[in-house]
N, C-alpha and C. Protein backbone atom coordinates (compact mmCIF):
# COMPACT_ATOMS: atom_id res chain seq x y z
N UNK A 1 0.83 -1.20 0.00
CA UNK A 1 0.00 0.00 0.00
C UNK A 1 0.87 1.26 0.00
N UNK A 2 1.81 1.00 0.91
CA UNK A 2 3.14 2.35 1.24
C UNK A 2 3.68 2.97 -0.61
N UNK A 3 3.52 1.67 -1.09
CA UNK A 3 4.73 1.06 -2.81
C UNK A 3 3.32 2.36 -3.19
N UNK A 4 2.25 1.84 -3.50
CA UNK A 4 1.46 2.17 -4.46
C UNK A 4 0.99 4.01 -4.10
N UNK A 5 0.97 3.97 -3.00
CA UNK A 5 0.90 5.58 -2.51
C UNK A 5 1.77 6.37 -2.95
N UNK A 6 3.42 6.10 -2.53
CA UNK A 6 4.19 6.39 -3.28
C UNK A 6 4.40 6.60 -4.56
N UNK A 7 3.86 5.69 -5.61
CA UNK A 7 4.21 5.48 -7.02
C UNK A 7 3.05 6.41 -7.45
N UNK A 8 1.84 6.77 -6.55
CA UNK A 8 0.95 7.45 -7.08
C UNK A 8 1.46 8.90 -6.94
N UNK A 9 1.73 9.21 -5.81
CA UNK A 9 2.33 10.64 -5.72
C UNK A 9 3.89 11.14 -6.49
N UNK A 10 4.45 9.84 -7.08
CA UNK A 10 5.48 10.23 -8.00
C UNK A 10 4.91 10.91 -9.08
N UNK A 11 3.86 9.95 -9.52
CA UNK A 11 3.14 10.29 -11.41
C UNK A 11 2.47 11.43 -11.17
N UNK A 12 1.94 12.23 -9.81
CA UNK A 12 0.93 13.13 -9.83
C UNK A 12 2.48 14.46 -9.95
N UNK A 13 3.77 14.08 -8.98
CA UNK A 13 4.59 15.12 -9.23
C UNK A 13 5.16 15.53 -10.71
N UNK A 14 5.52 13.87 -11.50
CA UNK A 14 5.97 14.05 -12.92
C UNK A 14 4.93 15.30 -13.58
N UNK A 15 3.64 14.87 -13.25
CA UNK A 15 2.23 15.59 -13.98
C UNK A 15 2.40 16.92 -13.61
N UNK A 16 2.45 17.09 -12.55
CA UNK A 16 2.55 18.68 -12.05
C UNK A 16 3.45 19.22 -12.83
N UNK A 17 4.69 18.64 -12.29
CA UNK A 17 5.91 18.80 -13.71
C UNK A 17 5.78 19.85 -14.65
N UNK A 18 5.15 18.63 -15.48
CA UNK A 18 5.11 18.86 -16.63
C UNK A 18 4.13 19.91 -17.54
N UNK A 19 2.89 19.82 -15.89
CA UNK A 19 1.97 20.98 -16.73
C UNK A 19 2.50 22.25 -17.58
N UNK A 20 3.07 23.16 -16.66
CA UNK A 20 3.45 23.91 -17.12
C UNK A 20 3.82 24.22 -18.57
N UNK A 21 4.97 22.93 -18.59
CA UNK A 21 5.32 22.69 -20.39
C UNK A 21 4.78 22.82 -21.40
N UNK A 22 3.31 21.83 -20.56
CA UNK A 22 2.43 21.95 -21.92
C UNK A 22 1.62 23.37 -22.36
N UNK A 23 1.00 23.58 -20.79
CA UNK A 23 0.23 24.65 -21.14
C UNK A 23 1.56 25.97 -21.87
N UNK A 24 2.64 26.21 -21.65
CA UNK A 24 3.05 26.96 -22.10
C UNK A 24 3.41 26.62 -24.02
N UNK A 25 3.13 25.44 -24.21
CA UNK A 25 3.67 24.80 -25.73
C UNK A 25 2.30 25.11 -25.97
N UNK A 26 1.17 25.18 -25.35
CA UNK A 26 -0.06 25.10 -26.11
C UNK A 26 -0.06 26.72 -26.09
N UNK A 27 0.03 27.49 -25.12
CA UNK A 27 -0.52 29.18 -25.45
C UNK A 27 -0.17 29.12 -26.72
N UNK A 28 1.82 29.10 -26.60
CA UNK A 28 2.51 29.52 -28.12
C UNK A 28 2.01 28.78 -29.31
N UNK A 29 1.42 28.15 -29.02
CA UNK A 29 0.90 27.54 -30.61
C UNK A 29 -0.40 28.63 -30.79
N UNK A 30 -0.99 28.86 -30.01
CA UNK A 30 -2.19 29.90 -29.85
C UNK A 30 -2.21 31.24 -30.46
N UNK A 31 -0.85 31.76 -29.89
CA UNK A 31 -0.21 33.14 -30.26
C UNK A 31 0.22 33.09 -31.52
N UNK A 32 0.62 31.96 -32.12
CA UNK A 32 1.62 31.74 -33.42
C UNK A 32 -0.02 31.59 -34.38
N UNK A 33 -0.96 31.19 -34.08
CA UNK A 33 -2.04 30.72 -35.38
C UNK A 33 -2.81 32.42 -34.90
N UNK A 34 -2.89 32.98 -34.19
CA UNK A 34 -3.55 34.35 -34.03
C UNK A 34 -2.69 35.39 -34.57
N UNK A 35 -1.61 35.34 -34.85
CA UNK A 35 -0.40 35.94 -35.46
C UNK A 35 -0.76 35.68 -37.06
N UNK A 36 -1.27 34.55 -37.00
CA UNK A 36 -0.91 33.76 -38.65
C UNK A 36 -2.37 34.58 -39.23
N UNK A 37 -3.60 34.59 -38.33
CA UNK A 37 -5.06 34.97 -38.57
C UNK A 37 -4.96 36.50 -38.43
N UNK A 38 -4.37 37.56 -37.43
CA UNK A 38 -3.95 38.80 -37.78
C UNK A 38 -2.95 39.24 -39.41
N UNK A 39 -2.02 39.00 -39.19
CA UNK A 39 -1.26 38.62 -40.10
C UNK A 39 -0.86 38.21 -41.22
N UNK A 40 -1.20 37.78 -42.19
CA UNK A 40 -0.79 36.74 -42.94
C UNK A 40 -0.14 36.83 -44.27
N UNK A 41 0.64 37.77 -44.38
CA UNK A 41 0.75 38.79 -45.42
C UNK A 41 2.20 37.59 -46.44
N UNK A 42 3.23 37.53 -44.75
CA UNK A 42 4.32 36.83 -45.27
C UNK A 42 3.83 35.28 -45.96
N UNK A 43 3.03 34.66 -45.28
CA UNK A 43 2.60 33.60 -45.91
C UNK A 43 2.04 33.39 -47.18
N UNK A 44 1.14 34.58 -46.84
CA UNK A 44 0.38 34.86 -48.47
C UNK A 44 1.52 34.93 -49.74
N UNK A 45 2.12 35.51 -49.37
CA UNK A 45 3.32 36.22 -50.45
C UNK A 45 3.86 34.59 -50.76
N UNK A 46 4.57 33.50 -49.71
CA UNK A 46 5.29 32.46 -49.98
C UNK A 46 4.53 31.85 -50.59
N UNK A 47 3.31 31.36 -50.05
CA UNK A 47 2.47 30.58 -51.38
C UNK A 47 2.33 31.30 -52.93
N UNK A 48 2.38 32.54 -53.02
CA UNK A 48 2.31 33.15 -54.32
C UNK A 48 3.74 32.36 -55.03
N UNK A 49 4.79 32.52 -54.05
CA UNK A 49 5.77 31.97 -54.87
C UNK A 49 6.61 30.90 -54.69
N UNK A 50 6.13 29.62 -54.03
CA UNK A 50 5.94 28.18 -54.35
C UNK A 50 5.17 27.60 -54.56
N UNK A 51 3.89 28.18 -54.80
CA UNK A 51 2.81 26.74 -55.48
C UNK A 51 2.96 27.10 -56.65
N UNK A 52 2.44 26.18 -57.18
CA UNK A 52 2.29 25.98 -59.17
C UNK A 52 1.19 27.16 -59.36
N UNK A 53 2.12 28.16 -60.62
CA UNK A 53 1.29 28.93 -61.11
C UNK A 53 -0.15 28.44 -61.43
N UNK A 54 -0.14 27.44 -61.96
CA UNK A 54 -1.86 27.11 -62.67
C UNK A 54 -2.55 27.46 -61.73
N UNK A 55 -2.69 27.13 -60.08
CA UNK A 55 -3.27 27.60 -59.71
C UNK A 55 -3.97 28.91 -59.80
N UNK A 56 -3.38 29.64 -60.19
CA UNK A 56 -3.86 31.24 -60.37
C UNK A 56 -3.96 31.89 -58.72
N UNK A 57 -4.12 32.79 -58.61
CA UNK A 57 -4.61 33.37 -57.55
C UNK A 57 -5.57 33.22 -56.98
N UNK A 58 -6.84 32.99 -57.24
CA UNK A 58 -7.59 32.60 -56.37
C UNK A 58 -6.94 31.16 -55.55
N UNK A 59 -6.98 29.74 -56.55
CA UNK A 59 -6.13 28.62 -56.36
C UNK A 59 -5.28 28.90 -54.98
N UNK A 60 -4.18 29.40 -55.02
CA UNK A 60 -3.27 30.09 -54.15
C UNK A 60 -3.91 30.47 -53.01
N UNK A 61 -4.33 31.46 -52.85
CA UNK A 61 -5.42 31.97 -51.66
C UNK A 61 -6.22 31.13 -50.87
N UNK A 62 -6.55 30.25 -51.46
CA UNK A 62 -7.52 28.99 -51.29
C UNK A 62 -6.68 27.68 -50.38
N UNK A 63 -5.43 27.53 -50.85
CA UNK A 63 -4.88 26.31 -50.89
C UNK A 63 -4.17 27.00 -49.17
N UNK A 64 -3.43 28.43 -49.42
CA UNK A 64 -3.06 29.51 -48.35
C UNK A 64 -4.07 28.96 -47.07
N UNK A 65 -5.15 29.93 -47.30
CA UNK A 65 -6.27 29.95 -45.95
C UNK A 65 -6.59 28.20 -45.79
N UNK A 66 -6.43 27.45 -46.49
CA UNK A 66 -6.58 25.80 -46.06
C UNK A 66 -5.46 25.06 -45.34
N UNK A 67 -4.12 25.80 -45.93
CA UNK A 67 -3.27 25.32 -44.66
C UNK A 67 -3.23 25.87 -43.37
N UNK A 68 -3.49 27.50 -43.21
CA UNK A 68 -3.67 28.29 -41.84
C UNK A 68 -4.89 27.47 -41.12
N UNK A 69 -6.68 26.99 -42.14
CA UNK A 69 -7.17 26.41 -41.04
C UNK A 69 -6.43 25.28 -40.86
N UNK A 70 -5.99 24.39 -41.34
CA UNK A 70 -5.35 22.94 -40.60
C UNK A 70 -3.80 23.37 -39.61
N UNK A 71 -3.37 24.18 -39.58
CA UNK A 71 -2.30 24.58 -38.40
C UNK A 71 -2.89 25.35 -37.32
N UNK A 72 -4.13 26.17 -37.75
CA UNK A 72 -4.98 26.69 -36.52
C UNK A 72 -5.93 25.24 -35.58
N UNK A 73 -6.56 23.46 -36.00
CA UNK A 73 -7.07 22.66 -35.90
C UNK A 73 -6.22 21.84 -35.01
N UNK A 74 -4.62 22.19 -35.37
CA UNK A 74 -3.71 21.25 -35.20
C UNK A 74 -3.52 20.70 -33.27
N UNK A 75 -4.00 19.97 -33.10
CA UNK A 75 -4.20 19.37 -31.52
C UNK A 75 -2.83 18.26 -31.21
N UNK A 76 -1.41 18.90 -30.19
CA UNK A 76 -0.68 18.05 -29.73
C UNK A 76 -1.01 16.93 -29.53
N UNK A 77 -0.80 15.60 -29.34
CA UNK A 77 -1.31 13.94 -28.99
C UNK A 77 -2.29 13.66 -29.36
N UNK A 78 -2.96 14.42 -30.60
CA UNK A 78 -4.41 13.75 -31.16
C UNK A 78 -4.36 12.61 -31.67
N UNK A 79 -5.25 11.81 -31.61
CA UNK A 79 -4.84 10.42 -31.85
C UNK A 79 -4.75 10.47 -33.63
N UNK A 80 -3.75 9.88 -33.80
CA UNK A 80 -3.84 9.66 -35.83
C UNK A 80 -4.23 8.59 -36.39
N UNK A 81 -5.07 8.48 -37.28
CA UNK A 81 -5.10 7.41 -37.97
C UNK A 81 -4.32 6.53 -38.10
N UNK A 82 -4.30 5.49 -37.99
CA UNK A 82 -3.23 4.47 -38.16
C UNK A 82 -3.27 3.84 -39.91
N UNK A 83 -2.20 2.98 -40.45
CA UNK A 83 -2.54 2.78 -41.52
C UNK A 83 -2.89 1.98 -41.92
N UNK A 84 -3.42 1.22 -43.01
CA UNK A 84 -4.48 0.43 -43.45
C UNK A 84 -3.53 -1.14 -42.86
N UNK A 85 -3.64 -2.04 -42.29
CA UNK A 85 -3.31 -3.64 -42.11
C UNK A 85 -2.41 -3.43 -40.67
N UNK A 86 -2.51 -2.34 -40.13
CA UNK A 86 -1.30 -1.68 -38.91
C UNK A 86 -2.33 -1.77 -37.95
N UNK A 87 -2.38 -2.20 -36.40
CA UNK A 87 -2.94 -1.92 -35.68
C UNK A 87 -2.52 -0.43 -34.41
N UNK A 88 -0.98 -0.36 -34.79
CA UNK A 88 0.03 0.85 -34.22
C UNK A 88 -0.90 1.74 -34.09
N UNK A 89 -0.76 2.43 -32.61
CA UNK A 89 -1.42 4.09 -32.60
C UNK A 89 -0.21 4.56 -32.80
N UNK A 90 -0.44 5.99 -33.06
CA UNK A 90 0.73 7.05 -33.48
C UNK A 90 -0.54 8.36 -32.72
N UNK A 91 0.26 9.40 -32.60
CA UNK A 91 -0.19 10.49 -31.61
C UNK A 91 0.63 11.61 -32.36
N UNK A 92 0.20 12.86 -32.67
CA UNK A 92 0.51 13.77 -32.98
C UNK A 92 1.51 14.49 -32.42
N UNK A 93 2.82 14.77 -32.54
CA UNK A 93 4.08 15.74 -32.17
C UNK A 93 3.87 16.84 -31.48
N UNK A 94 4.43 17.48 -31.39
CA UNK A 94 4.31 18.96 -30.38
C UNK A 94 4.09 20.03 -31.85
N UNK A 95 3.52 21.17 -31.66
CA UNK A 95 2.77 21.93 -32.75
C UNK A 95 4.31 22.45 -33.87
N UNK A 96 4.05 22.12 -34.58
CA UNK A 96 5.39 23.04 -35.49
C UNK A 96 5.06 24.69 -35.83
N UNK A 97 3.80 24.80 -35.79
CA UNK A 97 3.34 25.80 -36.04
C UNK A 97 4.17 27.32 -35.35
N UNK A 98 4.64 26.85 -34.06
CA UNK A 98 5.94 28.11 -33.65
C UNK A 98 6.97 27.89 -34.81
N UNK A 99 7.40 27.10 -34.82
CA UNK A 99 8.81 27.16 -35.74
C UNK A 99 8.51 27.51 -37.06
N UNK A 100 7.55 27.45 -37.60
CA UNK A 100 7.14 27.96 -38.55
C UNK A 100 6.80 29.05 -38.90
N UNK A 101 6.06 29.56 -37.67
CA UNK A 101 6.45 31.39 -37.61
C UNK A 101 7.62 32.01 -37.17
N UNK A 102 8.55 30.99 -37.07
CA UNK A 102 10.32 31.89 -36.87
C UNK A 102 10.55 31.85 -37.48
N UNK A 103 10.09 30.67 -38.88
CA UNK A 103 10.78 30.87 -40.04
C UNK A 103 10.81 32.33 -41.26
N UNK A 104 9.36 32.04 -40.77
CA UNK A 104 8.49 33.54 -41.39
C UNK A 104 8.98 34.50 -41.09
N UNK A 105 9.12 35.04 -40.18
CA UNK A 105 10.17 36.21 -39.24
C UNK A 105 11.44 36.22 -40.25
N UNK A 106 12.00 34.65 -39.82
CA UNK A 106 13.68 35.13 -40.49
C UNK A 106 13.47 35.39 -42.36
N UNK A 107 12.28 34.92 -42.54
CA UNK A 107 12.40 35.31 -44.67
C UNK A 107 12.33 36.89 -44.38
N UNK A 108 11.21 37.06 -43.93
CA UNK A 108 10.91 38.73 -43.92
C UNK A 108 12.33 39.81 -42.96
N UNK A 109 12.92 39.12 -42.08
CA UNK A 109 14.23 40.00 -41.83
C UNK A 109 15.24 39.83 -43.00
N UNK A 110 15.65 38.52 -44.06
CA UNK A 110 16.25 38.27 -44.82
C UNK A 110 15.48 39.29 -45.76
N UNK A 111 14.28 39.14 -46.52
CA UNK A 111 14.10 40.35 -47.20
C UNK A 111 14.36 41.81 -47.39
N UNK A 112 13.90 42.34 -45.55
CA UNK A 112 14.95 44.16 -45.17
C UNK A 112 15.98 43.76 -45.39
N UNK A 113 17.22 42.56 -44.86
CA UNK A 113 17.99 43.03 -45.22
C UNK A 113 19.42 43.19 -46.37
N UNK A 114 17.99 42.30 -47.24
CA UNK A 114 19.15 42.15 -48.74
C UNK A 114 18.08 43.05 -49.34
N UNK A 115 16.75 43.43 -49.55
CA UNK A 115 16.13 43.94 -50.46
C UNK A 115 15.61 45.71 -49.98
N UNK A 116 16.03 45.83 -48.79
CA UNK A 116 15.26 46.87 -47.90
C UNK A 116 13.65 47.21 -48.28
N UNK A 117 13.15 45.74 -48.45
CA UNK A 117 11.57 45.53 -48.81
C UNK A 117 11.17 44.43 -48.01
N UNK A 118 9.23 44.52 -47.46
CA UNK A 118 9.05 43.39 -46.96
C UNK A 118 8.77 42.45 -48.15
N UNK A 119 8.93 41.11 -47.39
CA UNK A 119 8.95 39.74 -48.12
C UNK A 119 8.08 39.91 -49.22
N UNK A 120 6.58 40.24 -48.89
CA UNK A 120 5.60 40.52 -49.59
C UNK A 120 5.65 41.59 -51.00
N UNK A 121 6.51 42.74 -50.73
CA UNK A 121 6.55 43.47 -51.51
C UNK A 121 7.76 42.73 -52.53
N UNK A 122 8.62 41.91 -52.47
CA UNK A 122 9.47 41.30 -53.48
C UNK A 122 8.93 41.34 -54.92
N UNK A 123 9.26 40.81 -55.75
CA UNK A 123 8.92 40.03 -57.06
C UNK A 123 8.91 38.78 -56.61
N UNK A 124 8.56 38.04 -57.29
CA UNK A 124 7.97 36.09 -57.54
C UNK A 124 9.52 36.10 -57.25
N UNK A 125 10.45 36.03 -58.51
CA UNK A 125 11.97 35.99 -58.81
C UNK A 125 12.76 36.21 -57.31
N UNK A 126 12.53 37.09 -56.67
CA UNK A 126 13.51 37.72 -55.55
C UNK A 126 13.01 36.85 -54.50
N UNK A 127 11.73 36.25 -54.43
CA UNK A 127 11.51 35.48 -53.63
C UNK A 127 11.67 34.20 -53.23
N UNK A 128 11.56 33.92 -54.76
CA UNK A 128 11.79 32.35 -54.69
C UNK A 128 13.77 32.39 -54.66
N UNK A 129 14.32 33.00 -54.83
CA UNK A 129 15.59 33.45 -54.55
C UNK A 129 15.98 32.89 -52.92
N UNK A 130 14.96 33.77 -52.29
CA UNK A 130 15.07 33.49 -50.94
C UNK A 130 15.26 32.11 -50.25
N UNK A 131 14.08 32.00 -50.53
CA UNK A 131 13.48 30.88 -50.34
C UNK A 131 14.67 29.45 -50.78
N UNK A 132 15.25 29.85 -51.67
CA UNK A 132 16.19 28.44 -52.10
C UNK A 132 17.26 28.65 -51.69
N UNK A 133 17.96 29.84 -51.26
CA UNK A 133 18.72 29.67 -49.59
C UNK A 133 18.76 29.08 -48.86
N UNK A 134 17.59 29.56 -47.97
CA UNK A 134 16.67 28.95 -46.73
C UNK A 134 16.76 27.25 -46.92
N UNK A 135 16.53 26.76 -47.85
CA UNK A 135 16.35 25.58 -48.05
C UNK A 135 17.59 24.82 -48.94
N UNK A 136 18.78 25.31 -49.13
CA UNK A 136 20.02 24.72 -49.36
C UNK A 136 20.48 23.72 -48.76
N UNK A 137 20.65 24.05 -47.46
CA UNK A 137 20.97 23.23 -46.46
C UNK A 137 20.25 21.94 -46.56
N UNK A 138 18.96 22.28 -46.31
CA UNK A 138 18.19 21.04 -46.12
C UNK A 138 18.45 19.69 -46.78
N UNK A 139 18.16 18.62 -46.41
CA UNK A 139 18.52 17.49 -47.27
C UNK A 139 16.49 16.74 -47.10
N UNK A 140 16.31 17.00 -48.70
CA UNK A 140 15.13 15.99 -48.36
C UNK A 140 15.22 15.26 -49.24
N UNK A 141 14.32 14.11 -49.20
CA UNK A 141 14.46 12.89 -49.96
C UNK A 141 12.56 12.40 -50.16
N UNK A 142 12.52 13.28 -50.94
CA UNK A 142 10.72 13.33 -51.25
C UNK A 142 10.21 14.59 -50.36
N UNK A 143 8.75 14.27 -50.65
CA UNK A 143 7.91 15.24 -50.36
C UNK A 143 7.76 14.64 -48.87
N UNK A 144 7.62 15.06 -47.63
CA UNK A 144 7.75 14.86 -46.08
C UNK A 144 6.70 15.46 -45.79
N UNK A 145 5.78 14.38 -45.11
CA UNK A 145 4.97 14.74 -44.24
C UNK A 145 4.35 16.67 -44.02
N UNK A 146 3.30 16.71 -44.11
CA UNK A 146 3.31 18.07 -43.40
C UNK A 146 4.02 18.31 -42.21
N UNK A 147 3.50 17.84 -40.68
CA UNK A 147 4.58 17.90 -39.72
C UNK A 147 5.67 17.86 -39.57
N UNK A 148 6.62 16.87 -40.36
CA UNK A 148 7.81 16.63 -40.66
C UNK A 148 8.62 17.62 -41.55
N UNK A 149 7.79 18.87 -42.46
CA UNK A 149 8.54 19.70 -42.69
C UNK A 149 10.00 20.10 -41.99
N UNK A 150 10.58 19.99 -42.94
CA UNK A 150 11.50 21.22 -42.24
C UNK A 150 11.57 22.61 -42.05
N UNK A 151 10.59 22.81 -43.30
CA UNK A 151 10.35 24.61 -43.22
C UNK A 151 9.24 24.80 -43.89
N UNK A 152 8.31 25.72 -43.56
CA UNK A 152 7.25 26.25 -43.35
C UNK A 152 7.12 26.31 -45.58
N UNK A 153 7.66 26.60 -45.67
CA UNK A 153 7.50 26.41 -47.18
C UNK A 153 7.72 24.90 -47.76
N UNK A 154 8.33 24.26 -47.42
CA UNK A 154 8.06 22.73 -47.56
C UNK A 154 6.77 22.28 -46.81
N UNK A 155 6.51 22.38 -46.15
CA UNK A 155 5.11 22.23 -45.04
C UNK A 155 3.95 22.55 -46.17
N UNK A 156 4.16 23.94 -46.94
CA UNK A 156 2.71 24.26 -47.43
C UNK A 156 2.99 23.86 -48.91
N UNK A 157 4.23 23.13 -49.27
CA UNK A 157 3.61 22.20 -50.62
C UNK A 157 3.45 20.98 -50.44
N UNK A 158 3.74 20.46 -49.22
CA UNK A 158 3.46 18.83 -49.20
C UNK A 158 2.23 19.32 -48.33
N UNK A 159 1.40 20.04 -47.90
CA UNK A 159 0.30 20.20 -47.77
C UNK A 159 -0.68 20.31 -48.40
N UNK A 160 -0.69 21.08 -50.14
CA UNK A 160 -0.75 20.90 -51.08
C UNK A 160 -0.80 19.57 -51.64
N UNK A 161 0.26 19.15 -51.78
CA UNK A 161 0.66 17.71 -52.91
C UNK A 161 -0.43 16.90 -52.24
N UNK A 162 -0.42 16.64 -51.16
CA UNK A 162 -1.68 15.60 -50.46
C UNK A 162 -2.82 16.05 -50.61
N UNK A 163 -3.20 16.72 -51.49
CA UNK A 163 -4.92 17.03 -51.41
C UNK A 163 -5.26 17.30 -52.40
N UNK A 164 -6.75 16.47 -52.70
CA UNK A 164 -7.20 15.98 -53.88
C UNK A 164 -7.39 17.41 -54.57
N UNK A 165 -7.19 18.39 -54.24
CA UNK A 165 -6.99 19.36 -55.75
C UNK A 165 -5.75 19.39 -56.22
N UNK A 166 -4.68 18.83 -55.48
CA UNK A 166 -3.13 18.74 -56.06
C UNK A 166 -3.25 17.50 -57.39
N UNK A 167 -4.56 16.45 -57.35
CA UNK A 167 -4.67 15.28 -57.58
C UNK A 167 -5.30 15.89 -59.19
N UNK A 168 -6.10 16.60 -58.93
CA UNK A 168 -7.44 17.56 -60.11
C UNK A 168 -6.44 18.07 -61.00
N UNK A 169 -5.31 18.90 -60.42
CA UNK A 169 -4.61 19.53 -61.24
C UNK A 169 -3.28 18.64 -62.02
N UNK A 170 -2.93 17.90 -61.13
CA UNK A 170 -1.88 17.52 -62.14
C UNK A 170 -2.63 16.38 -63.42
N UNK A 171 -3.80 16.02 -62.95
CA UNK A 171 -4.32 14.96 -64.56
C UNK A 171 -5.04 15.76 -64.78
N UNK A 172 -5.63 17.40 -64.53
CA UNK A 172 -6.67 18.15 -65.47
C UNK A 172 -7.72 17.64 -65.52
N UNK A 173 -8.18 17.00 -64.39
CA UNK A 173 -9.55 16.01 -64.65
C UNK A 173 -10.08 16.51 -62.77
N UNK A 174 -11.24 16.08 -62.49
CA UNK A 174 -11.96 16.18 -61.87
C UNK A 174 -12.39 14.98 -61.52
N UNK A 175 -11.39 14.35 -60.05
CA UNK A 175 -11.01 13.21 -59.95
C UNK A 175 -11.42 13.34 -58.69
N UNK A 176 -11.36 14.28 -57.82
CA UNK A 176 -12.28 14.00 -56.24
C UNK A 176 -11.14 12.74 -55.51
N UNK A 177 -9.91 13.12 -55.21
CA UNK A 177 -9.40 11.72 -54.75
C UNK A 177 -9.83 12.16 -53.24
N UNK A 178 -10.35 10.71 -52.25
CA UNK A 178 -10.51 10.92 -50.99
C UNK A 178 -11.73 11.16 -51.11
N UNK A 179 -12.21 11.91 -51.68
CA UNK A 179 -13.45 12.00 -51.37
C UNK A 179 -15.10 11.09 -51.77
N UNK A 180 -15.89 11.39 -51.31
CA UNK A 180 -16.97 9.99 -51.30
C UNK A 180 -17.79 10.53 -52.30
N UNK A 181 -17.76 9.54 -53.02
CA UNK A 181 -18.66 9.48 -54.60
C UNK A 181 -19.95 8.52 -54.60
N UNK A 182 -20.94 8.54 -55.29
CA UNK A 182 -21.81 7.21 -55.24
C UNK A 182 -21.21 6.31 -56.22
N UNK A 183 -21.22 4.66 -55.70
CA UNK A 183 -20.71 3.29 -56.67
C UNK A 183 -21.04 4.19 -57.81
N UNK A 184 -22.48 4.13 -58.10
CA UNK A 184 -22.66 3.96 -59.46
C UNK A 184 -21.82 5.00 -60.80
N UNK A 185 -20.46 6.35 -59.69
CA UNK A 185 -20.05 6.65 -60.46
C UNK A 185 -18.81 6.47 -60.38
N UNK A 186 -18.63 5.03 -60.23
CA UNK A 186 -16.99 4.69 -59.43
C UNK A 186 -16.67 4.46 -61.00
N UNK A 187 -17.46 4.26 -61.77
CA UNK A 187 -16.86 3.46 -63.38
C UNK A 187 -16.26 4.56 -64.40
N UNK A 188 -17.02 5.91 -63.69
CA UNK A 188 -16.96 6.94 -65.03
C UNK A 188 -15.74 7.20 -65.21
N UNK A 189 -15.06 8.02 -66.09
CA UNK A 189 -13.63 8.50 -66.36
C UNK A 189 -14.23 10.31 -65.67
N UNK A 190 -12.77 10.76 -64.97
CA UNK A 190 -13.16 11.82 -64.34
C UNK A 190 -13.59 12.96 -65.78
N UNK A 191 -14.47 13.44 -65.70
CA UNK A 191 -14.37 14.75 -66.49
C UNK A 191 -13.22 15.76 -66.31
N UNK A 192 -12.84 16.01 -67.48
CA UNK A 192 -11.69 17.61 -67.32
C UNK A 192 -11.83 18.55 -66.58
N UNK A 193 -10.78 19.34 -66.42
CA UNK A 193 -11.37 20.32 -65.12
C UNK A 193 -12.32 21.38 -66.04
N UNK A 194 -11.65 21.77 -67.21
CA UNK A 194 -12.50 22.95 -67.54
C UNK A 194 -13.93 22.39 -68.12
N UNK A 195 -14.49 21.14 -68.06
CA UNK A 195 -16.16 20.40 -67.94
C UNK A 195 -16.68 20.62 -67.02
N UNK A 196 -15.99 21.10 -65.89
CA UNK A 196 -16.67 21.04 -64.63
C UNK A 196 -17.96 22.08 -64.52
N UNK A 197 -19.16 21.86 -63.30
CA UNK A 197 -20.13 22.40 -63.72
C UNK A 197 -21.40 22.47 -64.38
C-alpha cells in the first residue's frame, strides 16, 4: 500500500511537472495561429511563390487559408489514424506551427535586409531566390509529411501535394481523390477540369 501511494504521488509530481510545459507549448501555438489569422501577409506572399502557377490566384489563396485552417485545428497527442493492415497508434508531435512562424520572421528580416523591402513586396523571382537559400541546407528525400517539414514552405507544398486538388490539377480532370462518390459513379472517367459544372 506504502509502494502504491508512493508510485501514485510520484506520477501526480511528474504531472505537475510537466503541466506547465504543456500549457506553455499550447498558449505559443495559440499566439503563433492568431499571429498567422492577424497577419498573414508573409505567408500569403510564400504561397504566391511556391505553389504551381496554374493555380492562379484565387487557387493560391484557397490552398493559403486551407493550410492556416489545418495549423490553426492542429491538436498536440491527437490520436492519428493508423494505416491500413497496422494496428500501431501514433499520436501527434508537439505543434510546429511556432517554428514555422520563426521561419516567417527570419524570410521577412532576410528580405529588409538584402532587399530593404518586406517579403511581400518582393517580385515572384527575388523570392523564390530566398526561399532556395533557406532551403540549401536542407537534405530531403521526397515530399515529407506536413509535420515533418523542415520549413514552413516545404510544409505548405506537401500540404498541397496531399490534397485531392493537387490530384485535379496535375491529370486536369476532376477526380475528387478521398473524397466519397456514389458506386454507381466509381466506373466513369473523371471529367476535365474545364467540364466542370
Amino acid at each position: 500500500m506504502t509502494r502504491l501511494l508512493h508510485s501514485r504521488r510520484a506520477f501526480l509530481g511528474r504531472l505537475a511537472a510537466a503541466w506547465p510545459a504543456m500549457a506553455i507549448v499550447r498558449l505559443a501555438h495559440a499566439s503563433a495561429v492568431e499571429e498567422l489569422r492577424t497577419d498573414s501577409r508573409t505567408l500569403a506572399a510564400l504561397g504566391e511563390s511556391v505553389l504551381p502557377s496554374a493555380l492562379g490566384s484565387t487557387g493560391v489563396d484557397a490552398v493559403v487559408g486551407d493550410f492556416r485552417r489545418w495549423m490553426s485545428g492542429y491538436r498536440e497527442e491527437a490520436e492519428i489514424l493508423h494505416g491500413y493492415g497496422t494496428s500501431k497508434l501514433e499520436y501527434a508531435g508537439p505543434t510546429p506551427a511556432t517554428r514555422w512562424m520563426a521561419q516567417l520572421d527570419a524570410l521577412e528580416r532576410r528580405a529588409r535586409a538584402r532587399h530593404r523591402s518586406a517579403f511581400g513586396e518582393l517580385s515572384i523571382d527575388q523570392r523564390r531566390a530566398l526561399v532556395r537559400e533557406v532551403l540549401i541546407g536542407e537534405k530531403l528525400d521526397g515530399m515529407p509529411a506536413v509535420v515533418r517539414a523542415p520549413h514552413v514552405a516545404v510544409a505548405l507544398l506537401s500540404h498541397f501535394y496531399g490534397s485531392s486538388a493537387a490530384t485535379d490539377l496535375c491529370y486536369k480532370a476532376d477526380i475528387g481523390r478521398d473524397q466519397c462518390r456514389p458506386l454507381g459513379t466509381s466506373t466513369r472517367k473523371p471529367l476535365p477540369i474545364a467540364a466542370r459544372g
